[in-house]
C-alpha atoms as a PDB file:
ATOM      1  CA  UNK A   1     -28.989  19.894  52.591  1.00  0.00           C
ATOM      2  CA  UNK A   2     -32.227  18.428  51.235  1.00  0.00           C
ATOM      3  CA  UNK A   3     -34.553  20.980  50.130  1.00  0.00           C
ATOM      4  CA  UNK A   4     -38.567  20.282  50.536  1.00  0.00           C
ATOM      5  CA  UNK A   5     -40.494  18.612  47.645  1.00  0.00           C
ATOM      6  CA  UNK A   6     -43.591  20.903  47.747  1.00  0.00           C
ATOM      7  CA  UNK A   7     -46.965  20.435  45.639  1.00  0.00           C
ATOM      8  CA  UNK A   8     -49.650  22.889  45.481  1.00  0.00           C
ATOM      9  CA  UNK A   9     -51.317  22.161  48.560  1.00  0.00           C
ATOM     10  CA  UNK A  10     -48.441  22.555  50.553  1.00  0.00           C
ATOM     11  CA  UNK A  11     -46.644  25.532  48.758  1.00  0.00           C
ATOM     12  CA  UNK A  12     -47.976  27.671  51.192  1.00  0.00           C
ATOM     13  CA  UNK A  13     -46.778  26.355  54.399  1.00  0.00           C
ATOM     14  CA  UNK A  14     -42.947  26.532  53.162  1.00  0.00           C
ATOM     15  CA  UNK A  15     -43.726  30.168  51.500  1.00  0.00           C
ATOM     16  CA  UNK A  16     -44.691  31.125  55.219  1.00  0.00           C
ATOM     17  CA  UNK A  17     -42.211  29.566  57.069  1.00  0.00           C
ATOM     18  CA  UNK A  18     -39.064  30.947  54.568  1.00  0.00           C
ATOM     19  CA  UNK A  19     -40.852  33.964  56.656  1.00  0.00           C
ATOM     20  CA  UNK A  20     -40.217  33.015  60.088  1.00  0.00           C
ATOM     21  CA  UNK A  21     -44.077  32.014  59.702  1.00  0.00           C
ATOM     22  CA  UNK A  22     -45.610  28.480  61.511  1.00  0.00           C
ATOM     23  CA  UNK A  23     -49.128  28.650  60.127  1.00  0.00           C
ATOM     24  CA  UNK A  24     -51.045  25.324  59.265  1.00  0.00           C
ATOM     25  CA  UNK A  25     -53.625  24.867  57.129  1.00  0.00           C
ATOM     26  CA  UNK A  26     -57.353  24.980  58.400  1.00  0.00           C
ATOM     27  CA  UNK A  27     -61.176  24.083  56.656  1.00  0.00           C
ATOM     28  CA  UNK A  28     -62.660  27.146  55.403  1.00  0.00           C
ATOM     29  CA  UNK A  29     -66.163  25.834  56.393  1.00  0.00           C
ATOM     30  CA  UNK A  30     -65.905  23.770  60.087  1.00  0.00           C
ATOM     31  CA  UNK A  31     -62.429  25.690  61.442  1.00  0.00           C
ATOM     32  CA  UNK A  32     -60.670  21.972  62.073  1.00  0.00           C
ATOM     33  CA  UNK A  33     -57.189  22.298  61.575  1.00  0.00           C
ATOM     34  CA  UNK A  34     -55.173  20.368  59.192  1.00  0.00           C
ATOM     35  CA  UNK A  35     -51.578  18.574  58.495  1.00  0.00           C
ATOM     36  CA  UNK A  36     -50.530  17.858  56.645  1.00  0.00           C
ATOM     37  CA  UNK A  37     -51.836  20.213  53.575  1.00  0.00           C
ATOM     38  CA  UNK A  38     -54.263  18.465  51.475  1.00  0.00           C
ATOM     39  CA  UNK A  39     -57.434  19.877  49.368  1.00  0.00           C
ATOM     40  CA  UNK A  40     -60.355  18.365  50.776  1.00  0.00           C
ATOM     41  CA  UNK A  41     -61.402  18.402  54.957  1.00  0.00           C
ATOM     42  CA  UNK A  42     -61.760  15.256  56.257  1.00  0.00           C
ATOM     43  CA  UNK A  43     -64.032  15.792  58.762  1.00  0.00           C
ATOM     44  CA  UNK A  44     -66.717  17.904  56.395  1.00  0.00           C
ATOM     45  CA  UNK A  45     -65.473  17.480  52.611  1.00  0.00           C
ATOM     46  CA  UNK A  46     -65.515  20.988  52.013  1.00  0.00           C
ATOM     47  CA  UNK A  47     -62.455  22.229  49.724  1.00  0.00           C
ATOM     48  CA  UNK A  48     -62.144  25.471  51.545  1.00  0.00           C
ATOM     49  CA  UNK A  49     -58.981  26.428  53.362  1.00  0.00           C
ATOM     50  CA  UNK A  50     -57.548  29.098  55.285  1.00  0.00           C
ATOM     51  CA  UNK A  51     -54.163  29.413  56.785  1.00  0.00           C
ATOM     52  CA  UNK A  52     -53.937  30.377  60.146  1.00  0.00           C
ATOM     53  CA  UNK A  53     -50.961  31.383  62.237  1.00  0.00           C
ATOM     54  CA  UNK A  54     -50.124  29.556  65.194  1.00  0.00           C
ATOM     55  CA  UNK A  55     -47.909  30.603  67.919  1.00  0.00           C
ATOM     56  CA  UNK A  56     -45.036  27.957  67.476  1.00  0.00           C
ATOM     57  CA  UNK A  57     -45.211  26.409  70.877  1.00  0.00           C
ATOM     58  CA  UNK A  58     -45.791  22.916  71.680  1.00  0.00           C
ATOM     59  CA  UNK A  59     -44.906  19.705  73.702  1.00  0.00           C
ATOM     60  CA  UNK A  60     -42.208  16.889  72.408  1.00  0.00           C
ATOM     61  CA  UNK A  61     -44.833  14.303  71.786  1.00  0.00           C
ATOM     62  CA  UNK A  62     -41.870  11.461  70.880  1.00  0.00           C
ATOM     63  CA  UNK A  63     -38.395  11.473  69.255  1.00  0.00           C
ATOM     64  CA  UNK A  64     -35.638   9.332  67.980  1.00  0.00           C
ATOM     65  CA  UNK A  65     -31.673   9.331  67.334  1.00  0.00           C
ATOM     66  CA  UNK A  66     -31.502   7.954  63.250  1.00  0.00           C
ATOM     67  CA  UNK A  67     -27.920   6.286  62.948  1.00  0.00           C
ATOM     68  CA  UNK A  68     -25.977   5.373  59.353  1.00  0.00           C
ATOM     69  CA  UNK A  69     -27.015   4.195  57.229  1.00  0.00           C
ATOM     70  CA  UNK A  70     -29.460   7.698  56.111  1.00  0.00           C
ATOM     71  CA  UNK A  71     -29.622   9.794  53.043  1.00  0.00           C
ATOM     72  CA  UNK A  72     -26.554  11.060  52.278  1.00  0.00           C
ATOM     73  CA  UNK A  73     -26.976  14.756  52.889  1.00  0.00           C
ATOM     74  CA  UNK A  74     -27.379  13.708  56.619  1.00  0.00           C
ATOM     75  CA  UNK A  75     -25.047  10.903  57.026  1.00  0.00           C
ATOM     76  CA  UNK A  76     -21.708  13.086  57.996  1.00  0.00           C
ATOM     77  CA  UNK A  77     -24.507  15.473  60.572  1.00  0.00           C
ATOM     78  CA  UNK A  78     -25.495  11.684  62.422  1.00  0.00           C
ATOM     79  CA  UNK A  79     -26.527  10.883  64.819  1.00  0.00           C
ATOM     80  CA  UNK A  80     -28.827  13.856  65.626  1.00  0.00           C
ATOM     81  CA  UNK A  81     -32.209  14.491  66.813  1.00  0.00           C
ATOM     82  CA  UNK A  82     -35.403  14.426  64.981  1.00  0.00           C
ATOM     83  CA  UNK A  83     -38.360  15.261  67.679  1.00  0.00           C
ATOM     84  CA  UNK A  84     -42.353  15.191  66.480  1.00  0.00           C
ATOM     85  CA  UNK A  85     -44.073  18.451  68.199  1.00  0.00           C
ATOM     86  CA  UNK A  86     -47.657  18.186  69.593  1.00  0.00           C
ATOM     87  CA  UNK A  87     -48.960  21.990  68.902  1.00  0.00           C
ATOM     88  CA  UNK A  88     -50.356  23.658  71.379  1.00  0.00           C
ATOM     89  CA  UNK A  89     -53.536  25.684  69.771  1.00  0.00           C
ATOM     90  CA  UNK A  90     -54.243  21.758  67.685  1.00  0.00           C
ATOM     91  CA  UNK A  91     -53.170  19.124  69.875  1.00  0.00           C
ATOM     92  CA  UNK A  92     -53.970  16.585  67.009  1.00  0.00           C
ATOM     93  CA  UNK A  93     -51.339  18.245  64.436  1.00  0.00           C
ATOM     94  CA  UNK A  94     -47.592  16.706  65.117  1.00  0.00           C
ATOM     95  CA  UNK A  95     -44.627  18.470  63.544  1.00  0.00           C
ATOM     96  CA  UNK A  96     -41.328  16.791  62.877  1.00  0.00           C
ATOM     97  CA  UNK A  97     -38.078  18.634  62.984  1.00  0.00           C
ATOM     98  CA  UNK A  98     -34.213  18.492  64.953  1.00  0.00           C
ATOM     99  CA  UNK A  99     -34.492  20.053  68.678  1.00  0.00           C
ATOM    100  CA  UNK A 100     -31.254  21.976  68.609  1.00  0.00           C
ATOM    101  CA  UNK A 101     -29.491  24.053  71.018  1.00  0.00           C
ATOM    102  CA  UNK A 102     -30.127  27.595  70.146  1.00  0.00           C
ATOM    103  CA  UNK A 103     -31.553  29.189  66.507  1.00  0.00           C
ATOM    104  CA  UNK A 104     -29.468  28.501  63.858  1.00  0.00           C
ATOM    105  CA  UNK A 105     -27.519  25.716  65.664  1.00  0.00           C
ATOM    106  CA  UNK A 106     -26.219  22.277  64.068  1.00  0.00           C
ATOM    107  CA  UNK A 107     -28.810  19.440  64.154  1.00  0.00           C
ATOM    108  CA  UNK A 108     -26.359  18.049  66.498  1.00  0.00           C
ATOM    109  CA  UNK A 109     -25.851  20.517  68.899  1.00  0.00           C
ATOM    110  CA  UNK A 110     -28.703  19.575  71.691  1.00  0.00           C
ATOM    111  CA  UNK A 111     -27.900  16.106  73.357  1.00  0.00           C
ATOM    112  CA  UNK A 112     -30.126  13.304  73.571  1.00  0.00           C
ATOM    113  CA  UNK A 113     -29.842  12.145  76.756  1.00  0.00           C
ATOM    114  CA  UNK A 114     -31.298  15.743  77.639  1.00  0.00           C
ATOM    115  CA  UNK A 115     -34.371  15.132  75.301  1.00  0.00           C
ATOM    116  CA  UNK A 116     -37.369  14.835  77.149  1.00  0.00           C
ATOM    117  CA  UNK A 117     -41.356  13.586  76.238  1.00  0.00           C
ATOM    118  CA  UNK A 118     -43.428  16.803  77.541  1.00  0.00           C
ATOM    119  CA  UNK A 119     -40.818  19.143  77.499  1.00  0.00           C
ATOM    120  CA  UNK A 120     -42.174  22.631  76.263  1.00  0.00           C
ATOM    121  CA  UNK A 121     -40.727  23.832  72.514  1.00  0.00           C
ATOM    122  CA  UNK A 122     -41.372  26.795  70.158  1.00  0.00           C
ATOM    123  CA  UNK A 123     -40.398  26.662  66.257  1.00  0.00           C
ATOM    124  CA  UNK A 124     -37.573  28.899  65.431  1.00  0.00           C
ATOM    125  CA  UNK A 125     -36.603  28.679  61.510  1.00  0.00           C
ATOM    126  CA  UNK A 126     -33.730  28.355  58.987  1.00  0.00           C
ATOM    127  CA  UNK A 127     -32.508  30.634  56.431  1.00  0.00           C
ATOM    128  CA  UNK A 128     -34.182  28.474  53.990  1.00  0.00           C
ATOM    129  CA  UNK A 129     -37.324  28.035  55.690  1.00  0.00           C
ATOM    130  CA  UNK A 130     -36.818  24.874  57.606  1.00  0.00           C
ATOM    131  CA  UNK A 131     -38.633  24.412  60.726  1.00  0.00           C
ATOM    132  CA  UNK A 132     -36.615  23.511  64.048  1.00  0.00           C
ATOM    133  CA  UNK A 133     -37.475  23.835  67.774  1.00  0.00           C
ATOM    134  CA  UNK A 134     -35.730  25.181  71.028  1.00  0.00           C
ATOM    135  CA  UNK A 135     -36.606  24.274  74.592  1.00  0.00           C
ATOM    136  CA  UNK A 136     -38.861  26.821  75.949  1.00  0.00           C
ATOM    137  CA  UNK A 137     -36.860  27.221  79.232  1.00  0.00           C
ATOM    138  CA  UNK A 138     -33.253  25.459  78.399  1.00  0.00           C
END
């Protein structure tokens, strides 16, 4: 499995979620929330940040089924799911990640013709930190 390339502006976000954490990164000075992690706000300038916790629910906002030919780590796992998450406390900040059947559960294990836009999600997480998503009422 690939592991995440992380920098110091997003070091935090995988140090929370190895912790069952789904916090995203927010401006120290106007409170708008940001993904992803980057050093300056965009809507003030201001280089403070804050991390804030977020509740791991959301809304499948759009999703795909990738097919061969993919990286190699994922090419025996296809086809599977990726899904991209609207959050529910910041609407404008879209996770992507696998909708799978149950926590813990292959990346193949929730089918596709089941996968619906709108349909309620919360973030459940990896051994290694990875961030997937269950249905909220399956």
């Amino acid at each position: 499995m690939l592991t995440p390339v992380t920098d110091s502006d997003g070091a935090p976000f995988w140090r929370y979620a190895a912790r069952g954490e789904l916090r995203v990164q927010a401006c120290g000075a106007c409170g708008e929330p940001r993904f992803p992690p980057r050093p300056c706000c965009p809507h003030c300038r201001s280089f403070a940040s804050e991390w804030r916790l977020m509740s791991g629910q959301g809304r499948i906002w759009s999703w795909v089924v990738p097919h061969p030919p993919l990286l190699p780590d994922y090419a025996a796992l296809a086809p599977y799911n990726v899904i991209l998450v609207e959050l529910a406390e910041a609407p404008r900040i879209r996770l992507v990640g696998n909708l799978v059947s149950a926590p813990g559960a292959a990346l193949d294990s929730f089918p596709p013709d089941r996968i619906r836009i709108g349909a309620r999600v919360r973030a459940v997480f990896t051994g290694d930190g990875l961030v997937q998503w269950v249905l909220e009422r399956p």
